[in-house]
Protein backbone atom coordinates (compact mmCIF):
# COMPACT_ATOMS: atom_id res chain seq x y z
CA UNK A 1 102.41 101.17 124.24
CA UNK A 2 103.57 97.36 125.12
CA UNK A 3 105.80 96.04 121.97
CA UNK A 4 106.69 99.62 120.28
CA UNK A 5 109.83 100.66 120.63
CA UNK A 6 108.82 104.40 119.40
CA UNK A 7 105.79 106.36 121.20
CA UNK A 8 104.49 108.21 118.70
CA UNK A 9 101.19 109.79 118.65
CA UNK A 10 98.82 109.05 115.60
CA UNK A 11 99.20 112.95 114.92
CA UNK A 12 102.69 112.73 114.74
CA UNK A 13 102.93 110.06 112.86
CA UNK A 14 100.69 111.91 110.47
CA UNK A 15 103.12 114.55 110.27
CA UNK A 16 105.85 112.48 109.25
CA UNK A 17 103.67 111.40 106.61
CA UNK A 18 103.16 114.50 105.46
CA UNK A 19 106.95 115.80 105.72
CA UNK A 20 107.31 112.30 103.39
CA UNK A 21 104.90 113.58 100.60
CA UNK A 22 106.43 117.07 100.39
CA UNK A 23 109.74 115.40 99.75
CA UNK A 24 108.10 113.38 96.74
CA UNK A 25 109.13 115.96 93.62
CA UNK A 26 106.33 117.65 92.51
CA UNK A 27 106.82 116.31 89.04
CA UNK A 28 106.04 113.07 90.25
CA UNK A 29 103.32 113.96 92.29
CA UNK A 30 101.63 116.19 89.86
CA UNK A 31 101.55 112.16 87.20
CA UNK A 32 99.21 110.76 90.31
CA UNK A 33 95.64 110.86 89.72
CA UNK A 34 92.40 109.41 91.81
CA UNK A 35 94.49 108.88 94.93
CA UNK A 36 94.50 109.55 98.57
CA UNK A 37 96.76 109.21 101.53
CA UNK A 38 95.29 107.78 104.80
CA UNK A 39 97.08 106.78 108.09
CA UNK A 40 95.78 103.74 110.13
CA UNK A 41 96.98 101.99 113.63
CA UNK A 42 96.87 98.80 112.17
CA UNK A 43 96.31 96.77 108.47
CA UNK A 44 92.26 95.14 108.74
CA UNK A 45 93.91 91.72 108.53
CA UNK A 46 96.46 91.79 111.45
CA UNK A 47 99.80 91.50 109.57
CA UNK A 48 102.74 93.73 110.12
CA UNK A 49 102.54 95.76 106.46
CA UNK A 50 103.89 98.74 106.69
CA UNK A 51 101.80 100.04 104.35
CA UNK A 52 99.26 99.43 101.66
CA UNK A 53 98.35 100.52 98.05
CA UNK A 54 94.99 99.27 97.28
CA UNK A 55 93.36 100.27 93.67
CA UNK A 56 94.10 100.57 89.79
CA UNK A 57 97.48 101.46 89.00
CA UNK A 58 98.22 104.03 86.03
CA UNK A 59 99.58 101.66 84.07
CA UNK A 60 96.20 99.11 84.43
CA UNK A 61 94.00 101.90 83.57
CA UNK A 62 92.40 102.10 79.95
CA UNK A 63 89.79 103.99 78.05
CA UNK A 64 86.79 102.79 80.57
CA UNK A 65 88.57 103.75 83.56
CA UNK A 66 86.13 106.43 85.08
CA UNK A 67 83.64 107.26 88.10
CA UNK A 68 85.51 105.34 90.34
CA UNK A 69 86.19 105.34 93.89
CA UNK A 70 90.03 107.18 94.59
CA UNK A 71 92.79 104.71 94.78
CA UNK A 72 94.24 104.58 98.60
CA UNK A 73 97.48 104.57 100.07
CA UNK A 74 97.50 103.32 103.63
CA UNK A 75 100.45 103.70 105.70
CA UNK A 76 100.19 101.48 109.02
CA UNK A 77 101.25 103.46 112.19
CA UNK A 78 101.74 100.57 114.69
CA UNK A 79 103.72 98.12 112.60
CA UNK A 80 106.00 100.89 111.58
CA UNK A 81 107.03 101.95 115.66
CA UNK A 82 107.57 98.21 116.09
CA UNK A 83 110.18 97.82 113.62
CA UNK A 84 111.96 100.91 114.41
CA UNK A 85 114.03 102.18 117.30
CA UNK A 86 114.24 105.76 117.03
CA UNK A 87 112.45 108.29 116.05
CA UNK A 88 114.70 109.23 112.99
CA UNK A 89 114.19 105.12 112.26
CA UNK A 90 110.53 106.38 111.96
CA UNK A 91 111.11 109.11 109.71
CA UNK A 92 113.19 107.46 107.07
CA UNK A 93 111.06 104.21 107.31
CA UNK A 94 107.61 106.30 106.41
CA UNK A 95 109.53 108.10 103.49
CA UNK A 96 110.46 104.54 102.27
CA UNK A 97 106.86 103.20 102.71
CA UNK A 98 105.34 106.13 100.61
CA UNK A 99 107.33 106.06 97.92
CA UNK A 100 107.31 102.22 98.04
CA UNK A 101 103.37 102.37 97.82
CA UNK A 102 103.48 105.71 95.67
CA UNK A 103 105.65 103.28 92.75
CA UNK A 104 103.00 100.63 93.00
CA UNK A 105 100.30 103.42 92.00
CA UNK A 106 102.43 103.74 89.17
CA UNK A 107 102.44 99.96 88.45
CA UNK A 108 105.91 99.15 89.95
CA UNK A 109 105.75 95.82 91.50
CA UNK A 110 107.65 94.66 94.69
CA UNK A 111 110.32 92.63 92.70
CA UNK A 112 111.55 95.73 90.64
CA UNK A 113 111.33 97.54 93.98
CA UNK A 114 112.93 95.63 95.59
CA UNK A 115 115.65 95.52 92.97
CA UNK A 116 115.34 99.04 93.06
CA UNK A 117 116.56 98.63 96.92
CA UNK A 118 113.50 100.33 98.38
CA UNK A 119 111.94 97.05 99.50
């Protein structure tokens, strides 16, 4: 792969994405509703996200919140080996990109976040 630091396969990089979610407490995880977890090469609009929480966060949903489509949580495989070095860079990047996207489900924008110091 020309530009990526990291060669990682997709199923990998799934993995770690996995490994990331079972170290989310299950407190936390059991709060999340509607939601799924996908992995993708690269955003739709070309940018270098890392990853991407697109839907109705807990917080924004009242009383007529209901038959709608799951909320998604995209983490970008590409732009993630490109700004990381190592494979261990990989791991601890994806564990900050899904509980970065995981706090927005819960309505925490990226100022407090990045207040927070997981920017």
């Amino acid at each position: 792969m020309v530009g990526v630091p990291v060669d990682m396969s997709r199923e990998r990089f799934e993995e770690l994405v996995g490994e990331a979610l079972d170290e989310v407490p299950v407190e936390l995880l059991s709060l999340m509703n509607n939601v799924v977890f996908m992995v993708e090469d690269n955003p739709p609009d070309g940018s270098d996200l890392l990853g991407l929480y697109e839907g109705t966060a807990l917080t924004d949903r009242g009383w007529d919140y209901a038959g709608v489509l799951p909320d998604r949580i995209t983490v970008y495989r590409l732009p993630t080996l490109r700004v990381c070095e190592t494979e261990t860079d990989v791991i601890d990047e994806v564990a900050i990109t899904v509980v970065h996207e995981i706090a927005h489900h819960f309505g925490i924008d990226d100022h407090r976040l990045h207040e927070l110091g997981w920017g």
